[in-house]
Structure formats: structure tokens, C-alpha cells
Protein backbone atom coordinates (compact mmCIF):
# COMPACT_ATOMS: atom_id res chain seq x y z
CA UNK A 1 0.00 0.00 0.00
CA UNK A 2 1.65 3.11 -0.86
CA UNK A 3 1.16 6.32 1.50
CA UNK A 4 0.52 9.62 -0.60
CA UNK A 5 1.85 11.35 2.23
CA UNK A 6 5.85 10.76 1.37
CA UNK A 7 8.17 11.68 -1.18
CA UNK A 8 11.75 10.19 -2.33
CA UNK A 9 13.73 12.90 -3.01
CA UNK A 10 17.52 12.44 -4.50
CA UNK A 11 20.08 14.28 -3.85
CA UNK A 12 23.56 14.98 -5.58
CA UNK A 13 25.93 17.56 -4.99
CA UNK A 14 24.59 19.99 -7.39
CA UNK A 15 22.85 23.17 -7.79
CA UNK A 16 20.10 21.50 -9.42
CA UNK A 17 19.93 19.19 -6.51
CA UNK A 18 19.14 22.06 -4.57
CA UNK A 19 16.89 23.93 -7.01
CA UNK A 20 15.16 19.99 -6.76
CA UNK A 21 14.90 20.00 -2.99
CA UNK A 22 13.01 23.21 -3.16
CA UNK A 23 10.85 22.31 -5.64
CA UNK A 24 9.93 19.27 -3.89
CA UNK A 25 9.72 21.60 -0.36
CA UNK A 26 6.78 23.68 -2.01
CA UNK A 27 5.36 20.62 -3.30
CA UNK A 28 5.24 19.02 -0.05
CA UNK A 29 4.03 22.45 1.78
CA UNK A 30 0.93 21.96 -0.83
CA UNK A 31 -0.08 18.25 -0.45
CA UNK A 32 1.13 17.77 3.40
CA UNK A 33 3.55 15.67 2.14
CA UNK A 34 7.06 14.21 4.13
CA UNK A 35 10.00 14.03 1.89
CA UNK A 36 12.55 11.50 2.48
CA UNK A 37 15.92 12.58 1.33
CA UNK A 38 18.56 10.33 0.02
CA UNK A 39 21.54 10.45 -0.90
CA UNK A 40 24.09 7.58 -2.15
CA UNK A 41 27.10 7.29 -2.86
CA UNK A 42 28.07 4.52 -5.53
CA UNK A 43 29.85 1.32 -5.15
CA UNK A 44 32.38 2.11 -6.91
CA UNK A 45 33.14 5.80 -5.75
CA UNK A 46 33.46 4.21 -2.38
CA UNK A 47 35.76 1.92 -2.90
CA UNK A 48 38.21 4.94 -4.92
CA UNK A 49 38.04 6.70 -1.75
CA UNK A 50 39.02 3.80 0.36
CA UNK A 51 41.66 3.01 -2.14
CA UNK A 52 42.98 7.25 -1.99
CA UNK A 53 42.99 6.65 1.75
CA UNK A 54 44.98 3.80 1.93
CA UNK A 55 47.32 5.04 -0.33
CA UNK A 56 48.29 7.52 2.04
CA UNK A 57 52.17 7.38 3.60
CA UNK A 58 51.24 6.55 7.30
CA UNK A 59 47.24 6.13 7.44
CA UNK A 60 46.34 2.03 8.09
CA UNK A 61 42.87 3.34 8.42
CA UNK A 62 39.81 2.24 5.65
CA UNK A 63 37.28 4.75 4.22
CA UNK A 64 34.38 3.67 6.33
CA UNK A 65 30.73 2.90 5.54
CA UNK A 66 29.83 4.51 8.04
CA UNK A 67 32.14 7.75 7.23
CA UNK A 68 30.49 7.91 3.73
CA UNK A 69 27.39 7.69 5.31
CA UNK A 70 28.04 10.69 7.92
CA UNK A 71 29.09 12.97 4.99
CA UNK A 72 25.72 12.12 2.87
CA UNK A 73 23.73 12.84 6.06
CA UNK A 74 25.94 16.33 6.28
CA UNK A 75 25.72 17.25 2.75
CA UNK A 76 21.76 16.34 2.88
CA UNK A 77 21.43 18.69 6.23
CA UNK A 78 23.20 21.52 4.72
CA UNK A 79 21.01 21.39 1.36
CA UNK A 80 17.78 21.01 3.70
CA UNK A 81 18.28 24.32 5.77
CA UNK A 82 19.11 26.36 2.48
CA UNK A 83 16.67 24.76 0.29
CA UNK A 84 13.72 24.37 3.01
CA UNK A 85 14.15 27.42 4.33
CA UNK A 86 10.72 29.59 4.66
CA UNK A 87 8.52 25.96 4.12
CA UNK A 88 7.03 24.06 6.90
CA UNK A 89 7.56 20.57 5.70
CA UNK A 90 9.01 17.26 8.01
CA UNK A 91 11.81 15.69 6.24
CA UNK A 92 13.92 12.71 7.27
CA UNK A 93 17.63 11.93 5.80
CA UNK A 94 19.25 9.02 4.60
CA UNK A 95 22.52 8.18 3.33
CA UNK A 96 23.81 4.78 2.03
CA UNK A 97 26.76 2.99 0.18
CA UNK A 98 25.75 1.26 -2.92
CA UNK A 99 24.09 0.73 -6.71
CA UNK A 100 22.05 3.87 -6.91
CA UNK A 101 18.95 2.41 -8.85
CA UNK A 102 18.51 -0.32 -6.40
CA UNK A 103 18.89 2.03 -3.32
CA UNK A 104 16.60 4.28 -4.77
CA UNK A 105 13.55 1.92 -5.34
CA UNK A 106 13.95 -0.09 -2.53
CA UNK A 107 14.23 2.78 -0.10
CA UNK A 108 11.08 4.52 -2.38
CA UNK A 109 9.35 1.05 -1.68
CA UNK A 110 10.27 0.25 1.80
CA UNK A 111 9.47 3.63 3.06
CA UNK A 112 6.11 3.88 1.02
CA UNK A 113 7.21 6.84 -0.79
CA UNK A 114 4.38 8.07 -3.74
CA UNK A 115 6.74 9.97 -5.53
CA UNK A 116 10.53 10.21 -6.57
CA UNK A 117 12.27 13.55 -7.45
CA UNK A 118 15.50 13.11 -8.83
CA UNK A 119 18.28 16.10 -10.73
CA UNK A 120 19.19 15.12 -14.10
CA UNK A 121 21.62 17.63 -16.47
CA UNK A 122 21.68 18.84 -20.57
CA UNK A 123 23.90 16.93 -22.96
CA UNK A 124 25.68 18.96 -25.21
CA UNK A 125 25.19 22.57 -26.39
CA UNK A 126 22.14 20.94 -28.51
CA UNK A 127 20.11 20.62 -25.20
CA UNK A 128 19.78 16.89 -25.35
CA UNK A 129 18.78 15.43 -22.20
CA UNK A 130 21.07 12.70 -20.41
CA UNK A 131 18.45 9.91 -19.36
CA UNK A 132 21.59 8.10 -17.61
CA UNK A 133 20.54 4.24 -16.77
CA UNK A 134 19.66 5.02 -13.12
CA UNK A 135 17.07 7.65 -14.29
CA UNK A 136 15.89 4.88 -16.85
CA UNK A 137 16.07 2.02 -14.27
CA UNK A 138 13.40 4.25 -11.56
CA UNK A 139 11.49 5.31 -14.08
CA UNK A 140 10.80 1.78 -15.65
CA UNK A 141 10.32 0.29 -12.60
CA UNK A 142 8.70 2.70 -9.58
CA UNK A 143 5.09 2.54 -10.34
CA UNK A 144 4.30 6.07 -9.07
CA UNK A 145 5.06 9.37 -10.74
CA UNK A 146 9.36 10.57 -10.99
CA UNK A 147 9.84 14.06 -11.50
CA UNK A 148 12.90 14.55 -13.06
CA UNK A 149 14.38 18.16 -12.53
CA UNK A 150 16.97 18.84 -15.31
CA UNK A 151 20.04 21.14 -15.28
CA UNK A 152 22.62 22.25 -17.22
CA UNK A 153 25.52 20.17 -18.54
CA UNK A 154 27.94 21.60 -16.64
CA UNK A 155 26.06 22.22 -13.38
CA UNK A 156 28.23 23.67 -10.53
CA UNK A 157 29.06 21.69 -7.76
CA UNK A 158 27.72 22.79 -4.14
CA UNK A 159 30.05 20.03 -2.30
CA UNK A 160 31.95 16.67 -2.61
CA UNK A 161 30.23 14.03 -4.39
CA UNK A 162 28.32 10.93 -2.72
């Protein structure tokens, strides 16, 4: 059964992540909606971090889990406050390690989200959109509306990636 009253909303380190998150703020001021925001931090970027730590003269210690997941939850706080500012709207935050299409339907699913909002960016000075294969893969599969906010192909970066 899924609950109209929460939102999946995907953040990157972006400006149109942010431009997203208040998008989805005024949408969930308007239909009393919770948004649920995620952020993830692929696989693969994990373990290059891991690998840049470890490579390192003198540090024995692993890029953490955990760590990655403390600076997703950071990132998503600091986007929150500038992007939510002015709306009353409950959000919760969540951060995880992982394939990003998976993540993002099973955390749309398990927390019985309605709705997915995720940034997207231009291709090419012909405006052609990039429909990457995690936008493809959510779209296929969620069965509820994704609102795909695009931005430009070179969209500047608010933060370290995850």
C-alpha cells in the first residue's frame, strides 16, 4: 500500500539538486507531504576513496561505511536548511553505500514513498537530455510518478560528491 503522504527525493551535490529540494519543499508544503531525502554514494566511488585513503604514507585506516554515510547525512542537512528554508515541511535523511537504482527503489518502496524527485543535467550545447541508466532504471520500474528536474551540462558543484 503506498502512502501519498511521502516523497523520495535524491540528492547529488549539485545546484540542481538544490533547485530539486526546493521544488519538492513547495510541493510538499501543498499536499502535506514528508520528503525522504537520500543520498548515495556509488559502489564504486566508495571503494576509490578507500583506495585514496589507503594510499596515504602513514594512514592504516579504511574509508568507512559509516564515514560515507556521515558525509551524505551532512551534505543532505546543509542542502535542507538552504533549500527548506521559509517551508514548513518534516523531512527525514538518509545516506547509504551502494548501486544507486537499487537504493533508490527499494528505499522509495520500503518507506512507502508516492513519488521520486530526482536532478538530471543537458547533454551537449544541442540541449539533449542525459536519461543516464539510473534515471531509466526508476522510471521503468517505480510505479508512481518521478519528477525529473533537469540542469545544465555543466552544473556547478555545491560540495563533494556521494
Amino acid at each position: 500500500m503506498i502512502d501519498h503522504n511521502r516523497a523520495l527525493v535524491v540528492l547529488g551535490f549539485s545546484e540542481t539538486s538544490r533547485r530539486l529540494l526546493e521544488y519538492a519543499g513547495r510541493h510538499a508544503q501543498e499536499c502535506d507531504v514528508e520528503l525522504i531525502l537520500l543520498t548515495i554514494m556509488p559502489t564504486s566511488e566508495f571503494q576509490e576513496r578507500d583506495r585514496a585513503r589507503l594510499a596515504i604514507p602513514h594512514v592504516e585506516k579504511s574509508y568507512t561505511v559509516g564515514e560515507a554515510e556521515e558525509e551524505g547525512v551532512r551534505h543532505a542537512k546543509r542542502l535542507a536548511r538552504e533549500a527548506l528554508e521559509g517551508f514548513d515541511v518534516s523531512y527525514e535523511i538518509e545516506s547509504h553505500v551502494g548501486r544507486q537504482a537499487s537504493l533508490v527503489l527499494e528505499r522509495a518502496r520500503d518507506r512507502d514513498c508516492s513519488t521520486i524527485f530526482m536532478a538530471g543535467h543537458r547533454n551537449g550545447p544541442w540541449q539533449n537530455t542525459t536519461f543516464d541508466n539510473v534515471m531509466a532504471e526508476v522510471v521503468s520500474a517505480f510505479e508512481g510518478p518521478v519528477t525529473v528536474m533537469m540542469g545544465p551540462e555543466r552544473d556547478r558543484d555545491i560540495g563533494n560528491s556521494v
